[in-house]
N, C-alpha and C. Protein backbone atom coordinates (compact mmCIF):
# COMPACT_ATOMS: atom_id res chain seq x y z
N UNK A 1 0.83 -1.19 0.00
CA UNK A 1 0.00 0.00 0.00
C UNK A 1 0.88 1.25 0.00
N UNK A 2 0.79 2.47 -0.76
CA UNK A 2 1.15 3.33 -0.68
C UNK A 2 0.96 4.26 0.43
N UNK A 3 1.96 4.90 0.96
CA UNK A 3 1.79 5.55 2.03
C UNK A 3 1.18 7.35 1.41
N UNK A 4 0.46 7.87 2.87
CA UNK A 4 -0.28 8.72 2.28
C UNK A 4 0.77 10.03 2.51
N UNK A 5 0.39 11.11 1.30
CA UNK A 5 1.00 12.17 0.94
C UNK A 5 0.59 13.25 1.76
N UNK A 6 1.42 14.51 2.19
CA UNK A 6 1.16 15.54 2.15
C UNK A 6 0.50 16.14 1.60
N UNK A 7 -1.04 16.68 2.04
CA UNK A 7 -1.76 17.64 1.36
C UNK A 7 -2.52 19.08 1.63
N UNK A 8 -2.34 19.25 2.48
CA UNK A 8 -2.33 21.07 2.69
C UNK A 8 -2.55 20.65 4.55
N UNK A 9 -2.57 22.02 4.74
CA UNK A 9 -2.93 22.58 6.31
C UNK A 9 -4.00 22.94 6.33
N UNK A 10 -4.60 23.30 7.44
CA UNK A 10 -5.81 24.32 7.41
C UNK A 10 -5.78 25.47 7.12
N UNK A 11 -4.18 26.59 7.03
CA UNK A 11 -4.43 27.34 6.54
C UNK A 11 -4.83 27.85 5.11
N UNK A 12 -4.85 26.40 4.53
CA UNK A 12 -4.66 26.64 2.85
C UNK A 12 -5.07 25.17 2.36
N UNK A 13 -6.73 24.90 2.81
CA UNK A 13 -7.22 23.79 2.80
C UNK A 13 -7.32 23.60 0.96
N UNK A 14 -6.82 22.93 0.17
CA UNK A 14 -7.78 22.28 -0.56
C UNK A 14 -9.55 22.61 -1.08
N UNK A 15 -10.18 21.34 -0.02
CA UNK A 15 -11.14 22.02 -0.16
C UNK A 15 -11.75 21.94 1.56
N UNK A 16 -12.24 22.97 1.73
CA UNK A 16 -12.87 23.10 3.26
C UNK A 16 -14.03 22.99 3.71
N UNK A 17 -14.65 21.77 2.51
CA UNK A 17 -15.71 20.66 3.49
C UNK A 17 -14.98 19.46 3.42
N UNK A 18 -14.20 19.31 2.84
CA UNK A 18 -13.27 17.66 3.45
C UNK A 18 -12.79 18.27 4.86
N UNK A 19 -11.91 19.82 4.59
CA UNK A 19 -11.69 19.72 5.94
C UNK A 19 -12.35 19.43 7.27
N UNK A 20 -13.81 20.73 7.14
CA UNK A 20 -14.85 20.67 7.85
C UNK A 20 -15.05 19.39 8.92
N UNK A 21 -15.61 18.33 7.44
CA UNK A 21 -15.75 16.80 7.99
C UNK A 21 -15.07 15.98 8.36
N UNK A 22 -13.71 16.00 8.21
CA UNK A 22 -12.94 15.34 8.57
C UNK A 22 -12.39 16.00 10.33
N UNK A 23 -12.45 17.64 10.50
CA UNK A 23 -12.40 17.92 11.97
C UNK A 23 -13.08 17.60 12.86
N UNK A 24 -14.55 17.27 11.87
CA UNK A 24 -15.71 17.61 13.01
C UNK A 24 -16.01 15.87 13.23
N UNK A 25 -15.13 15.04 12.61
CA UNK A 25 -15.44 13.31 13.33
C UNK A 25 -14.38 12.43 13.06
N UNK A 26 -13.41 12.26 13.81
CA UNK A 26 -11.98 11.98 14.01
C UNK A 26 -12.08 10.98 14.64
N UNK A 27 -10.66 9.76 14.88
CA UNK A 27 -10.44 8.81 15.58
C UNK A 27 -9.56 9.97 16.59
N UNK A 28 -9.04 8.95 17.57
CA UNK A 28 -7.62 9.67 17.94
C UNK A 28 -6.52 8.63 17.51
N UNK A 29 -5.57 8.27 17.20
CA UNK A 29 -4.73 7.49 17.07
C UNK A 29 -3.39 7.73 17.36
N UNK A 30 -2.70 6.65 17.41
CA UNK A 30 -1.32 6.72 18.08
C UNK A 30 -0.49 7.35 16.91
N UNK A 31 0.77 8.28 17.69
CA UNK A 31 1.88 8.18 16.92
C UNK A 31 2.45 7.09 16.45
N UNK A 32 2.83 6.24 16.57
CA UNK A 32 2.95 5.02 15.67
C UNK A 32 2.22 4.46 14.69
N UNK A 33 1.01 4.78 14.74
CA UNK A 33 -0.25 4.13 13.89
C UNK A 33 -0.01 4.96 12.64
N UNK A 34 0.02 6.62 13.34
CA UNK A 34 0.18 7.44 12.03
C UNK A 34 1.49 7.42 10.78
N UNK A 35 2.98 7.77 11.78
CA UNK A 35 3.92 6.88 11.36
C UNK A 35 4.17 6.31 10.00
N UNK A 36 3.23 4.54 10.75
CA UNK A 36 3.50 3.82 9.43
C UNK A 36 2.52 4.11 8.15
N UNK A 37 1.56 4.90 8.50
CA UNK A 37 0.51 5.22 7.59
C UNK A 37 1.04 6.43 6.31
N UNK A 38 1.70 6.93 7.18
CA UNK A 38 2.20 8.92 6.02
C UNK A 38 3.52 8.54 5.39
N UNK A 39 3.71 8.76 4.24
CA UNK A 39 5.59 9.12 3.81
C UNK A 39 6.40 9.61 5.02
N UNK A 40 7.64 8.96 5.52
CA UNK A 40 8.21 9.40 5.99
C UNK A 40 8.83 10.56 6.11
N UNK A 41 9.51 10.70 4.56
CA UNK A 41 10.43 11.84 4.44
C UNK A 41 9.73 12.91 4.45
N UNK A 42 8.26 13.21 3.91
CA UNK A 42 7.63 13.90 4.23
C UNK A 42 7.16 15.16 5.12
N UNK A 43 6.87 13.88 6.36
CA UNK A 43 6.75 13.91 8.17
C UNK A 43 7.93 14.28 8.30
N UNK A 44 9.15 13.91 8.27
CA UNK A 44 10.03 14.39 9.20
C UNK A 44 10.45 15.74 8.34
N UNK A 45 10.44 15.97 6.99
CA UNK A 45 10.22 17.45 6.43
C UNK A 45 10.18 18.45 7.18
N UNK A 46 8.44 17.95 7.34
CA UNK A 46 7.53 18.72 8.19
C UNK A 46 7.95 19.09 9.85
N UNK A 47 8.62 18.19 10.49
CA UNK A 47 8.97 17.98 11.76
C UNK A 47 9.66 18.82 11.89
N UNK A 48 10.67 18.96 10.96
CA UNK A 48 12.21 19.48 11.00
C UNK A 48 11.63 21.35 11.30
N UNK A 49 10.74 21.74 9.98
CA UNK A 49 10.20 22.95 9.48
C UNK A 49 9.50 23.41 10.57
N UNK A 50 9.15 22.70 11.79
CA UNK A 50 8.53 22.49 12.94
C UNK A 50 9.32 23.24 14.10
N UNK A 51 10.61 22.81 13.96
CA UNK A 51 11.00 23.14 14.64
C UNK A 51 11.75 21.59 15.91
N UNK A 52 10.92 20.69 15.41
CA UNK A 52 11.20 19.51 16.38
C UNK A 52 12.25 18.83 15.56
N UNK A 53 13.27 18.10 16.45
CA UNK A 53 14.13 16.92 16.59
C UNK A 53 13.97 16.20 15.46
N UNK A 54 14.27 15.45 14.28
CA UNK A 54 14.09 14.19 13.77
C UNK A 54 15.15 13.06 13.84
N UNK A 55 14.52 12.05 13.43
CA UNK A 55 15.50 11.03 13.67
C UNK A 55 16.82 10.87 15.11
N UNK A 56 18.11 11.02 15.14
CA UNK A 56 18.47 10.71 16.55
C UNK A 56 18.96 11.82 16.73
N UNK A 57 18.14 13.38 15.87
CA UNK A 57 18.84 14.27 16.42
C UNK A 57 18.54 14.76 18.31
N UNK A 58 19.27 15.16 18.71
CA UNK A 58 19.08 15.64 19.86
C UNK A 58 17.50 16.95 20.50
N UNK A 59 16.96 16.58 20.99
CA UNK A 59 15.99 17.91 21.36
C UNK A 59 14.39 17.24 21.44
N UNK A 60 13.23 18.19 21.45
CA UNK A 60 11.98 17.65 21.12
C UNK A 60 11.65 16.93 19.93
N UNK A 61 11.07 15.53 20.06
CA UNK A 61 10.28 15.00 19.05
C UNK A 61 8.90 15.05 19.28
N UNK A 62 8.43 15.73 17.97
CA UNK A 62 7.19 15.74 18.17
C UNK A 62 6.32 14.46 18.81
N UNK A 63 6.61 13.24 18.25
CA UNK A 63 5.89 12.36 19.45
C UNK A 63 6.16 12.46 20.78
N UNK A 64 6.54 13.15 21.39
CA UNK A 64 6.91 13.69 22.63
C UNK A 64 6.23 14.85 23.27
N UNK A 65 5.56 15.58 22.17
CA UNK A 65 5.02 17.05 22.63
C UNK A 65 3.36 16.44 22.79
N UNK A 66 3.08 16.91 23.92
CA UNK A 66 2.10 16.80 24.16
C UNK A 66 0.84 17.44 24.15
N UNK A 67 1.04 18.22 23.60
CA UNK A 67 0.03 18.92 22.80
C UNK A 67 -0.46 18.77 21.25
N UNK A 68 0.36 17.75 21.11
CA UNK A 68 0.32 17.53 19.66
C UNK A 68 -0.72 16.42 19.56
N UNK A 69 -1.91 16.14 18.44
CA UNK A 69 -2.69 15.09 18.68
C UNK A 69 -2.99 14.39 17.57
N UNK A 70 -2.62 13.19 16.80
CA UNK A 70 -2.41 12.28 15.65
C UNK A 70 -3.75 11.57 15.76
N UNK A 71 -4.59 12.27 14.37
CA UNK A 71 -5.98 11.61 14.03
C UNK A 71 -6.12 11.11 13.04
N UNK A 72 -7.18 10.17 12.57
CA UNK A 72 -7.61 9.59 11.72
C UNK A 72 -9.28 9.67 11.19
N UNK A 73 -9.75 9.76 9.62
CA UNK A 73 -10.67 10.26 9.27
C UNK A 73 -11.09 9.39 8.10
N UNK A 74 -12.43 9.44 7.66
CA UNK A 74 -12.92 8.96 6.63
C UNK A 74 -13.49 10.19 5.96
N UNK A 75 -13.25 10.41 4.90
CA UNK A 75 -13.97 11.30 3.72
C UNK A 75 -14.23 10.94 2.53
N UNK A 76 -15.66 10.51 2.35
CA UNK A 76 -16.26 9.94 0.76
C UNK A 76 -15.27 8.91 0.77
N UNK A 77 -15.75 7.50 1.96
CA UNK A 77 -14.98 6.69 1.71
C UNK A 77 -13.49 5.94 1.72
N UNK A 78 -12.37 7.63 1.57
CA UNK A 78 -10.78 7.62 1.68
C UNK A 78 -10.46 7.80 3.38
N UNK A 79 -9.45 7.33 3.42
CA UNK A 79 -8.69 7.45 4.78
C UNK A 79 -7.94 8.70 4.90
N UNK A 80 -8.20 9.85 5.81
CA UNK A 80 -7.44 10.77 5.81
C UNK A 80 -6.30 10.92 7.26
N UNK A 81 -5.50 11.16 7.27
CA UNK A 81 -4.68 11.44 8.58
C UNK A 81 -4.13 12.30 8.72
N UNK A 82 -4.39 12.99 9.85
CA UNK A 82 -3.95 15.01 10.13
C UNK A 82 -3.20 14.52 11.43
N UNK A 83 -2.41 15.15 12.09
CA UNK A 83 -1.85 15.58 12.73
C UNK A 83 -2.59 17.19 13.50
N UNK A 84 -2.48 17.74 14.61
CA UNK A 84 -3.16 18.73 15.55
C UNK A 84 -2.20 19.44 15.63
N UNK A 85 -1.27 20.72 15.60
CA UNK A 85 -0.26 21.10 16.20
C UNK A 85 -0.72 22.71 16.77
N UNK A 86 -0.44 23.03 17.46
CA UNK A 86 -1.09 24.71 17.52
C UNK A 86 -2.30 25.40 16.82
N UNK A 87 -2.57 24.40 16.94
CA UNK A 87 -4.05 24.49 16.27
C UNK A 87 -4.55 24.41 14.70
N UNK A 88 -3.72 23.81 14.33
CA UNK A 88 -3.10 23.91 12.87
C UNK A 88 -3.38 22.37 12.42
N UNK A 89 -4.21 22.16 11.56
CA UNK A 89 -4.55 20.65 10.93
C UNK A 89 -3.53 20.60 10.02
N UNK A 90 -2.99 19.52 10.09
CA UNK A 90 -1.54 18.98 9.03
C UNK A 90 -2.59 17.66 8.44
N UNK A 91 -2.49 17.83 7.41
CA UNK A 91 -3.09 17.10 6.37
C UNK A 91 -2.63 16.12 5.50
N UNK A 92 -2.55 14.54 5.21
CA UNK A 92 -1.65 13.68 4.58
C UNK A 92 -2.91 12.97 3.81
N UNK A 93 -3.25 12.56 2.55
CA UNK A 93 -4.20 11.75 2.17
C UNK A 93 -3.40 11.10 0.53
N UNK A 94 -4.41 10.50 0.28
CA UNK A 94 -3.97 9.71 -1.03
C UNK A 94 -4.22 10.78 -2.26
């Protein structure tokens, strides 16, 4: 299975009734679950641009911040997976 891509934030949704629906009825799921689900290089892209730790660098990893909250979604059927960060939907789908 292909792992799922980067596809916008909330500040610059796509389209914003996938977003809508996909905020308004979420799993919660583990950092690990999400993980193996998104492109790596991607995520840790994103991590880095974040500001957090990747791989064995030294400092915060985002699976560590606790404010951070790794969800899972259905929209028309597809699996979507966002990430929560400062209030900011991070967006990965097919």
């Amino acid at each position: 299975m292909r792992k799922l891509q980067y596809a916008y934030n909330c500040t610059n949704p796509g389209d914003s009734r996938e977003l809508a629906a996909i905020t308004d009825n979420f799993t919660d799921i583990s950092y690990e679950t999400f993980r193996r689900k998104v492109d790596t290089e991607q995520f840790d892209m994103l991590c880095s641009g974040l500001g957090y730790a990747v791989g064995n660098e030294k400092g915060l990893h985002i699976k560590n911040d606790w404010s951070v909250s790794f969800r899972k979604a259905l929209y028309k059927g597809n699996p979507i997976y966002f990430f929560s960060w400062s209030s900011i939907e991070v967006v990965f789908k097919n």
